[in-house]
PDB file of N, CA and C in Angstrom:
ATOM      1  N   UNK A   1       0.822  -1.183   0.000  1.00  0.00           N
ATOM      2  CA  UNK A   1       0.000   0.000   0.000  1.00  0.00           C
ATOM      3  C   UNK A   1       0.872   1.255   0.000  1.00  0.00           C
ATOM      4  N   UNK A   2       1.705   1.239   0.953  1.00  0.00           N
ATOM      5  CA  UNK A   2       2.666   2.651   0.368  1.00  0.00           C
ATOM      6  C   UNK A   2       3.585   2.480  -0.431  1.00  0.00           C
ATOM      7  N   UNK A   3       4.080   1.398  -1.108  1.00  0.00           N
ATOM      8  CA  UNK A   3       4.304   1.745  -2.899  1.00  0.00           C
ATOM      9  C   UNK A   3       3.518   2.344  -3.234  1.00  0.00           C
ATOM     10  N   UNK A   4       2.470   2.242  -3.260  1.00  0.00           N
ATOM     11  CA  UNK A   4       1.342   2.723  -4.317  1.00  0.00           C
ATOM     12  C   UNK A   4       0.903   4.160  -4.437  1.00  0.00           C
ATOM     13  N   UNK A   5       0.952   4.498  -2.912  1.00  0.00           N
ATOM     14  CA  UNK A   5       0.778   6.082  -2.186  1.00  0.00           C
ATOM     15  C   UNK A   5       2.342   6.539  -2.916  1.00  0.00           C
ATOM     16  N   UNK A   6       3.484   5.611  -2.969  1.00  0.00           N
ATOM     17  CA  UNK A   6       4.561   6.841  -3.568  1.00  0.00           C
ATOM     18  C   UNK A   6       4.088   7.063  -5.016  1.00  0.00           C
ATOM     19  N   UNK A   7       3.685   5.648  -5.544  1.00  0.00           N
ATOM     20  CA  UNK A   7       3.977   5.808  -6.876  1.00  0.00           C
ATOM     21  C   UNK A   7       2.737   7.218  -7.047  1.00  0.00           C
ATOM     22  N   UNK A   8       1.774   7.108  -6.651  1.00  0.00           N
ATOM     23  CA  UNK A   8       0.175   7.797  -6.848  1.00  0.00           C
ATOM     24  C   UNK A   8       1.292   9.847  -6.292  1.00  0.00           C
ATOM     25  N   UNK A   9       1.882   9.616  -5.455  1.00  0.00           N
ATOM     26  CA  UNK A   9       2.441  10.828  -4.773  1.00  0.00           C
ATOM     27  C   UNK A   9       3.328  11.575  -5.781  1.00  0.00           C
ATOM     28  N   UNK A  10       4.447  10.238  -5.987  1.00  0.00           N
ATOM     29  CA  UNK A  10       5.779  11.255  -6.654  1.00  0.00           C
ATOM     30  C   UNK A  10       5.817  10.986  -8.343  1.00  0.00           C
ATOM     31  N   UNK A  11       5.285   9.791  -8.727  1.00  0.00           N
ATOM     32  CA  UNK A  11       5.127   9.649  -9.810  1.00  0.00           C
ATOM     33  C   UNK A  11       4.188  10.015 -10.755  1.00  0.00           C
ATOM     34  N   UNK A  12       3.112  10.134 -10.129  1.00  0.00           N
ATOM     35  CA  UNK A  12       1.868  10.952 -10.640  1.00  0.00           C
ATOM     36  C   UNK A  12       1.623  12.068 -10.309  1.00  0.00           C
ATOM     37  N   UNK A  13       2.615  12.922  -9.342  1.00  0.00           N
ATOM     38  CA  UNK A  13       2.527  14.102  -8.490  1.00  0.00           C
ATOM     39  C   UNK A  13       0.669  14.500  -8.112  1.00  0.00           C
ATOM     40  N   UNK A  14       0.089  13.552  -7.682  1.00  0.00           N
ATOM     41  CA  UNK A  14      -1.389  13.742  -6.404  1.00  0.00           C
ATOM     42  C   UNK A  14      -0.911  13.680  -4.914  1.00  0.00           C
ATOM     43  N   UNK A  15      -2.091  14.219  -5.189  1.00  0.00           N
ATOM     44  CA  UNK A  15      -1.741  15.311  -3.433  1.00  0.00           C
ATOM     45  C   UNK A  15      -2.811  13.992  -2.690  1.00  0.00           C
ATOM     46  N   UNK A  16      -2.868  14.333  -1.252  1.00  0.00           N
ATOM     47  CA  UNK A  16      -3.888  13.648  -0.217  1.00  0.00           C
ATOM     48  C   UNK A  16      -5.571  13.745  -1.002  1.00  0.00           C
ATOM     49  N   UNK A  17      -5.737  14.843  -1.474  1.00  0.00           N
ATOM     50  CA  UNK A  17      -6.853  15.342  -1.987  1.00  0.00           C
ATOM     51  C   UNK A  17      -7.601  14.456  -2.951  1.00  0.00           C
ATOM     52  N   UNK A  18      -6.330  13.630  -3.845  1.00  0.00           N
ATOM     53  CA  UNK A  18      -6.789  12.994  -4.890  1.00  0.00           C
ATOM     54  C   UNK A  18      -7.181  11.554  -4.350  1.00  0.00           C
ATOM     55  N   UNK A  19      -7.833  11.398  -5.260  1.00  0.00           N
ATOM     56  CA  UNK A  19      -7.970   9.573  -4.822  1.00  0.00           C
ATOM     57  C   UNK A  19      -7.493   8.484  -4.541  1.00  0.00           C
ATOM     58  N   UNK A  20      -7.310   7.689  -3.417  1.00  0.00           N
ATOM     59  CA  UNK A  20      -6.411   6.735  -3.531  1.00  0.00           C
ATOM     60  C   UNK A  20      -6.612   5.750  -4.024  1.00  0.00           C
ATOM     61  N   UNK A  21      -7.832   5.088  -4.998  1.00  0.00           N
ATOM     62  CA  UNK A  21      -8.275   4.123  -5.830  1.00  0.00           C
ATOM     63  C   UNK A  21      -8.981   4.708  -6.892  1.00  0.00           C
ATOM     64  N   UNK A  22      -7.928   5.552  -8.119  1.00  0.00           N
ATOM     65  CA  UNK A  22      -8.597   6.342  -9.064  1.00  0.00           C
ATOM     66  C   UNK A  22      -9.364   5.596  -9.795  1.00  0.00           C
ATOM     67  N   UNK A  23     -10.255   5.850 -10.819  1.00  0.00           N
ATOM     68  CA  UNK A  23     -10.741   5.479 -11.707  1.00  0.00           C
ATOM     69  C   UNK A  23      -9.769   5.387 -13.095  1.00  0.00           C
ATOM     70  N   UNK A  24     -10.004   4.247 -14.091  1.00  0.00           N
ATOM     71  CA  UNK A  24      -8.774   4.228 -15.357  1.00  0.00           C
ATOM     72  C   UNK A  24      -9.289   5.564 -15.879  1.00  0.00           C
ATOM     73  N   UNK A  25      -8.491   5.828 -16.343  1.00  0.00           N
ATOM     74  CA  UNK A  25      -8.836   7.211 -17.482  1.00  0.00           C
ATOM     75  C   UNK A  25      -8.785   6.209 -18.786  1.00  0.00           C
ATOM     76  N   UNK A  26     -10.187   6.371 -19.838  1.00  0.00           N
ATOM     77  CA  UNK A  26     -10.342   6.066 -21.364  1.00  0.00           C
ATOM     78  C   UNK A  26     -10.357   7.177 -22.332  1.00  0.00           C
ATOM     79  N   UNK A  27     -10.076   6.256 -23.498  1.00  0.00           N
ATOM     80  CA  UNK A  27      -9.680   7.272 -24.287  1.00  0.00           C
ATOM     81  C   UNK A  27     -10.043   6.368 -25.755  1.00  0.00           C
ATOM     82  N   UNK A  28     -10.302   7.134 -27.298  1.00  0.00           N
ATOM     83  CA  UNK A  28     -10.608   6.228 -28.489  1.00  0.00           C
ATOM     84  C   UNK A  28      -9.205   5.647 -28.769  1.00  0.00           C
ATOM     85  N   UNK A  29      -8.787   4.589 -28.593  1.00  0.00           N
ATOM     86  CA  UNK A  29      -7.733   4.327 -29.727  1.00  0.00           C
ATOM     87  C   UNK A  29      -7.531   4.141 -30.831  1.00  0.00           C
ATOM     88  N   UNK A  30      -6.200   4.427 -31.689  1.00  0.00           N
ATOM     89  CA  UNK A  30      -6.413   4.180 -33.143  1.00  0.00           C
ATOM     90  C   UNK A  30      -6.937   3.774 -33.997  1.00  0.00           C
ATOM     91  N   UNK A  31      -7.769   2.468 -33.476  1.00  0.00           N
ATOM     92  CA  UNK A  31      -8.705   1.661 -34.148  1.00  0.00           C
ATOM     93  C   UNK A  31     -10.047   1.871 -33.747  1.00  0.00           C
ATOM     94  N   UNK A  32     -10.087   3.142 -32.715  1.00  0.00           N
ATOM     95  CA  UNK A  32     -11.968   3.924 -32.908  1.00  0.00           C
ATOM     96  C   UNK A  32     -12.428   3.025 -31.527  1.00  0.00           C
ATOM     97  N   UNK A  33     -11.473   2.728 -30.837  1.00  0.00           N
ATOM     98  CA  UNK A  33     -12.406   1.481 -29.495  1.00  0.00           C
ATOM     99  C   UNK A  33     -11.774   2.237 -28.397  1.00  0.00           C
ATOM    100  N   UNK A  34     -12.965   2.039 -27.613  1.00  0.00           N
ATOM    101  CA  UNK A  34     -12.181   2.660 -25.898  1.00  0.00           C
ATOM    102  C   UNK A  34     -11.277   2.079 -25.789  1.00  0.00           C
ATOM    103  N   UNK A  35     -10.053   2.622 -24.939  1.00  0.00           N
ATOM    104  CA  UNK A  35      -9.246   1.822 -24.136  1.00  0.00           C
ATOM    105  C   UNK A  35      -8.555   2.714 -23.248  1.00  0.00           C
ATOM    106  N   UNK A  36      -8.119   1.719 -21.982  1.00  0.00           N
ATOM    107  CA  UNK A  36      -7.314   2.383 -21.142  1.00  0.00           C
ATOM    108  C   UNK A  36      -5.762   2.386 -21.189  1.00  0.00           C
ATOM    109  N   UNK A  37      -6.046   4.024 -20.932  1.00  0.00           N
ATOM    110  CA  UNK A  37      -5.043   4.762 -21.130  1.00  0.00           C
ATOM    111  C   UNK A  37      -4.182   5.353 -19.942  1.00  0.00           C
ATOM    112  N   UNK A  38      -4.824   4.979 -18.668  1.00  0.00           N
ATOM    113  CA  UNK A  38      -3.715   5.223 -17.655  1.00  0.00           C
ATOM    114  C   UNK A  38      -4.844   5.598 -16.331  1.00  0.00           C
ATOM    115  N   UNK A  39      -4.465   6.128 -15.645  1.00  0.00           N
ATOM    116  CA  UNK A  39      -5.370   6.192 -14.500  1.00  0.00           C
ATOM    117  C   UNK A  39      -5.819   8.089 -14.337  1.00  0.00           C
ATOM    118  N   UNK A  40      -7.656   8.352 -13.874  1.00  0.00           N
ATOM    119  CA  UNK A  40      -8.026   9.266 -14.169  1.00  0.00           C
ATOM    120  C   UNK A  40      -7.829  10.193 -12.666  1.00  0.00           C
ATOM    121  N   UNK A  41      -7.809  10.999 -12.243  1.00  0.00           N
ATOM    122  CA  UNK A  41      -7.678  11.970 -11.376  1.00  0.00           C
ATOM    123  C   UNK A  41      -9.248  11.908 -11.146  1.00  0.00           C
ATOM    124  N   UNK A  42      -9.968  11.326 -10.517  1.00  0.00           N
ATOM    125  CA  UNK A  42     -11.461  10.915 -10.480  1.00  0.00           C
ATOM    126  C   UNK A  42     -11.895   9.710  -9.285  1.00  0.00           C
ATOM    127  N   UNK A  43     -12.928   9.802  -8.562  1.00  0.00           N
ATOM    128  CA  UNK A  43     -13.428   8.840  -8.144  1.00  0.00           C
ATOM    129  C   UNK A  43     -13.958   7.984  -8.961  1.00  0.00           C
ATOM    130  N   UNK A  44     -13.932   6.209  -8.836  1.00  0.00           N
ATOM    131  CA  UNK A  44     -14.654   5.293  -9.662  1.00  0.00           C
ATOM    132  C   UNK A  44     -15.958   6.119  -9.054  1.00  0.00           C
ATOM    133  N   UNK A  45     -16.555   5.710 -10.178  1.00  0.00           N
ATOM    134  CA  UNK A  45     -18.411   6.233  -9.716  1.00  0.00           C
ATOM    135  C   UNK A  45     -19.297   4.894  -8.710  1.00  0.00           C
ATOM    136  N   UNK A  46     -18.523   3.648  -8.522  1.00  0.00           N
ATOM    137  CA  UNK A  46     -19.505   2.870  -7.713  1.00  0.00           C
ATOM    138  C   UNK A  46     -17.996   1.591  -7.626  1.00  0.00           C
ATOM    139  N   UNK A  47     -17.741   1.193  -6.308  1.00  0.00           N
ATOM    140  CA  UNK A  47     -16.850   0.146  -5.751  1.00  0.00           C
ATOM    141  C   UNK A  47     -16.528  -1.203  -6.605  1.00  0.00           C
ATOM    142  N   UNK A  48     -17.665  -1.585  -7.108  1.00  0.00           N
ATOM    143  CA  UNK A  48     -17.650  -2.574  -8.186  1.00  0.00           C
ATOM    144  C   UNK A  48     -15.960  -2.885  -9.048  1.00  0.00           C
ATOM    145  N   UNK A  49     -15.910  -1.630  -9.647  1.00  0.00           N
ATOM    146  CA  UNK A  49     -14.254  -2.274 -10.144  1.00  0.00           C
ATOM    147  C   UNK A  49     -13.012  -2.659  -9.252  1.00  0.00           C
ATOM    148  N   UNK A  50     -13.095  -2.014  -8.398  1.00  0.00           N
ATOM    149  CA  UNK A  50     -12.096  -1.891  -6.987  1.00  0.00           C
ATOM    150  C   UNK A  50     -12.192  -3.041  -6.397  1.00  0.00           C
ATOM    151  N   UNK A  51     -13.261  -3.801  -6.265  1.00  0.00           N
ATOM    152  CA  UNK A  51     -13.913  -4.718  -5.621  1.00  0.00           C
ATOM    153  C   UNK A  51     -12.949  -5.983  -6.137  1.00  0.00           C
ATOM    154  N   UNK A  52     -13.297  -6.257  -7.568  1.00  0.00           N
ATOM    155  CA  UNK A  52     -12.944  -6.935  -8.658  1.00  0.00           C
ATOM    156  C   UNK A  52     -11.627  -7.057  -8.587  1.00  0.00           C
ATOM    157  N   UNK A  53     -10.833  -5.878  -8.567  1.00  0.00           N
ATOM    158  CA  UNK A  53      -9.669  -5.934  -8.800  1.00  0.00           C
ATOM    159  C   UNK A  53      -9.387  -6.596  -7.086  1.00  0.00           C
ATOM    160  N   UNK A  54      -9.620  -6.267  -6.197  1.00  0.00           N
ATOM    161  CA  UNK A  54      -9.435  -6.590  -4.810  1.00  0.00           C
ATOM    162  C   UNK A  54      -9.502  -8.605  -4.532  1.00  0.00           C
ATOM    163  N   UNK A  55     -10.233  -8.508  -5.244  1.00  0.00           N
ATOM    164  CA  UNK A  55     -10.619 -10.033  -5.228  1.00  0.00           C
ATOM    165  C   UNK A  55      -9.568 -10.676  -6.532  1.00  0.00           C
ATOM    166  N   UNK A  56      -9.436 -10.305  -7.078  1.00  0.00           N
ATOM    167  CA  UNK A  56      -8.360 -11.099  -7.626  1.00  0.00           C
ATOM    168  C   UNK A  56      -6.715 -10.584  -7.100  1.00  0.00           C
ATOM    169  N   UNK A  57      -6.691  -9.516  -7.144  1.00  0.00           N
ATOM    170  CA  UNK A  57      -5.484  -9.671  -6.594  1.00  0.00           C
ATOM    171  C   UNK A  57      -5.072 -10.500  -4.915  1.00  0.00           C
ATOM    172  N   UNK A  58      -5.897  -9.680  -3.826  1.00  0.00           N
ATOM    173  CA  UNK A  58      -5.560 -10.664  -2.505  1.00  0.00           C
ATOM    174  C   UNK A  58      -5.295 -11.971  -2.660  1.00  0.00           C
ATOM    175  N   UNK A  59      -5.810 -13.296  -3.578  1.00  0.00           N
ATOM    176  CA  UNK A  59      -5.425 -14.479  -4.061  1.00  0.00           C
ATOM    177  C   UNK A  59      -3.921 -15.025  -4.026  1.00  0.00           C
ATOM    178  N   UNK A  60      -3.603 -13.919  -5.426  1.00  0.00           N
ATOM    179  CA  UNK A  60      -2.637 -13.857  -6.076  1.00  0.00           C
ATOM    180  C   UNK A  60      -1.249 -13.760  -5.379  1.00  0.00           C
ATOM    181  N   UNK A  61      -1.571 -12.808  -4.237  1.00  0.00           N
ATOM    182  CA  UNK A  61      -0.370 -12.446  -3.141  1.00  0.00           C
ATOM    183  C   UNK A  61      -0.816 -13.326  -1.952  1.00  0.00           C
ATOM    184  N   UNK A  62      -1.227 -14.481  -1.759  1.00  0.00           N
ATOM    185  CA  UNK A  62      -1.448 -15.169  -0.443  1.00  0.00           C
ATOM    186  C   UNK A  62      -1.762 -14.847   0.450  1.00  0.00           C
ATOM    187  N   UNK A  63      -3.423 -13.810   0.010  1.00  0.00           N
ATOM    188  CA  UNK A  63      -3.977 -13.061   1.075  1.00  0.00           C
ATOM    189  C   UNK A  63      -5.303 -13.337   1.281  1.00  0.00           C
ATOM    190  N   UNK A  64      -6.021 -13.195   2.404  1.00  0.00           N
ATOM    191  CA  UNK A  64      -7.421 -13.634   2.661  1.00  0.00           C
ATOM    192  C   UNK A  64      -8.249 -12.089   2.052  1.00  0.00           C
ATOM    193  N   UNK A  65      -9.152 -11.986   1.353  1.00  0.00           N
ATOM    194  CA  UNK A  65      -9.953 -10.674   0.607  1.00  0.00           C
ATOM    195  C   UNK A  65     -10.083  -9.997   1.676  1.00  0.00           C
ATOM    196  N   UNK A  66     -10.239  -8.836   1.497  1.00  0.00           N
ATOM    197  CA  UNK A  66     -10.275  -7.616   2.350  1.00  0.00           C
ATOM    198  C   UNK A  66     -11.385  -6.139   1.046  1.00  0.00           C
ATOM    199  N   UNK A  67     -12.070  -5.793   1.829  1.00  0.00           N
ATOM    200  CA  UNK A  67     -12.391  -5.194   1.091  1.00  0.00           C
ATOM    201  C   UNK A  67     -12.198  -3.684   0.895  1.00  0.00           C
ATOM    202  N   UNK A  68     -12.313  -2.959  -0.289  1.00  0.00           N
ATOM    203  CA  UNK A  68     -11.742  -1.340  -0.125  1.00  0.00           C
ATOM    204  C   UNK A  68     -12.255  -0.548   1.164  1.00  0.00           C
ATOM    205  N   UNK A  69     -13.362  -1.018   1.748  1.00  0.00           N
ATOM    206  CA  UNK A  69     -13.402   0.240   2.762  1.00  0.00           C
ATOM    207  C   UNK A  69     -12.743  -0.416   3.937  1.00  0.00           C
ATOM    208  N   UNK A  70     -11.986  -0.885   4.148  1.00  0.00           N
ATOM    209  CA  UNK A  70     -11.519  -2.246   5.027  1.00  0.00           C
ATOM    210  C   UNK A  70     -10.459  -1.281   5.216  1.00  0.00           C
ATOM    211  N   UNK A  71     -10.061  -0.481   3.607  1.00  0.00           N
ATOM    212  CA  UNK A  71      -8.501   0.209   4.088  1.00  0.00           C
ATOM    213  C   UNK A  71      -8.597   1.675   4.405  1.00  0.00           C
ATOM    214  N   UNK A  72      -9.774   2.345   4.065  1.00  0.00           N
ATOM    215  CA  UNK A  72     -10.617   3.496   4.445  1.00  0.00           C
ATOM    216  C   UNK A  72     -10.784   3.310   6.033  1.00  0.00           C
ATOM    217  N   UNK A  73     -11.120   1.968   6.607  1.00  0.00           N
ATOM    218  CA  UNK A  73     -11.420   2.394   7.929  1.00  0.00           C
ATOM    219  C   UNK A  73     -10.084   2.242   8.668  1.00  0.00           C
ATOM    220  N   UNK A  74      -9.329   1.610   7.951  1.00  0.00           N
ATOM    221  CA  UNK A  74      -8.095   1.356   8.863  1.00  0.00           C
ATOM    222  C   UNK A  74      -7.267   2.669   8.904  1.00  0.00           C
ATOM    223  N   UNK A  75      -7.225   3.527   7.882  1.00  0.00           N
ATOM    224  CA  UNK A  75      -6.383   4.620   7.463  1.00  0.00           C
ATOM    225  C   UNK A  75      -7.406   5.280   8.840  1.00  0.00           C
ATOM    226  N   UNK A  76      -8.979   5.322   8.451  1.00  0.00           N
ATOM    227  CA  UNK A  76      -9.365   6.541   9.488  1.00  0.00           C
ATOM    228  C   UNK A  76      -8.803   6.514  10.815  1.00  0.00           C
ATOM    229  N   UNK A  77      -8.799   5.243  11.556  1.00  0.00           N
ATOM    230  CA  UNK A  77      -8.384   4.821  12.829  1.00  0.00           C
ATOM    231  C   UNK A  77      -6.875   5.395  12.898  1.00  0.00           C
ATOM    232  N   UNK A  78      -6.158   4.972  11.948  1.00  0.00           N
ATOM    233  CA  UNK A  78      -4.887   5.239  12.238  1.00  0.00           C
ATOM    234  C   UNK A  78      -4.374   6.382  12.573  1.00  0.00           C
ATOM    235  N   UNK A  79      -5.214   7.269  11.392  1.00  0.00           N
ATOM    236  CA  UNK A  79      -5.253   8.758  11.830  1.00  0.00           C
ATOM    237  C   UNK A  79      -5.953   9.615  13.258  1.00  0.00           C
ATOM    238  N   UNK A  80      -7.005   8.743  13.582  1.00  0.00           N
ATOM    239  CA  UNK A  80      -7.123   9.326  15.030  1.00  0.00           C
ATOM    240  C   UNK A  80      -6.512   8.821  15.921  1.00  0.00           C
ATOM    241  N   UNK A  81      -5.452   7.961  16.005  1.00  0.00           N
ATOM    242  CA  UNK A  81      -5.098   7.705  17.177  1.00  0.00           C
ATOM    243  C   UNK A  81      -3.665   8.584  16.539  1.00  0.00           C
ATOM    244  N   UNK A  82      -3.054   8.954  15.524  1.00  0.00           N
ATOM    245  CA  UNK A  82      -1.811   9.563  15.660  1.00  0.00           C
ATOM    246  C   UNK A  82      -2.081  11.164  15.632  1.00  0.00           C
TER     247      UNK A  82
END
């Protein structure tokens, strides 16, 4: 998770403000079809993709599923107790 906060921080230069589970940014490609083109400065509009991606990845890394607000509540906690 804080790979991701650097990469989202220094590599994408977003602030706290921005999202920490953006939405892909689309775009037409050459051949006239959506596709993704990188990640949007945007909230997903509904958990569903996050979800998806959550569930296949935890597997993959020898992890029991956890879900996105799982890391929303943990971040909130963390922050009120520091």
């Amino acid at each position: 998770m804080v790979d991701w906060v650097n990469f989202l921080q220094k590599e994408k230069l977003w602030s706290n403000d921005d999202p920490l589970f953006p939405a892909t940014e689309v775009a037409t490609g050459p051949d006239q079809r959506f596709e993704a083109i990188g990640l949007a400065r945007k909230h997903w509009s509904n958990a569903t993709p996050i979800r998806k991606i959550f569930r296949d990845a935890f597997p993959r890394a020898g992890l029991p599923y956890f879900n996105p607000h799982s890391f929303r509540n943990t971040l909130v906690g963390l922050g009120q107790r520091i």
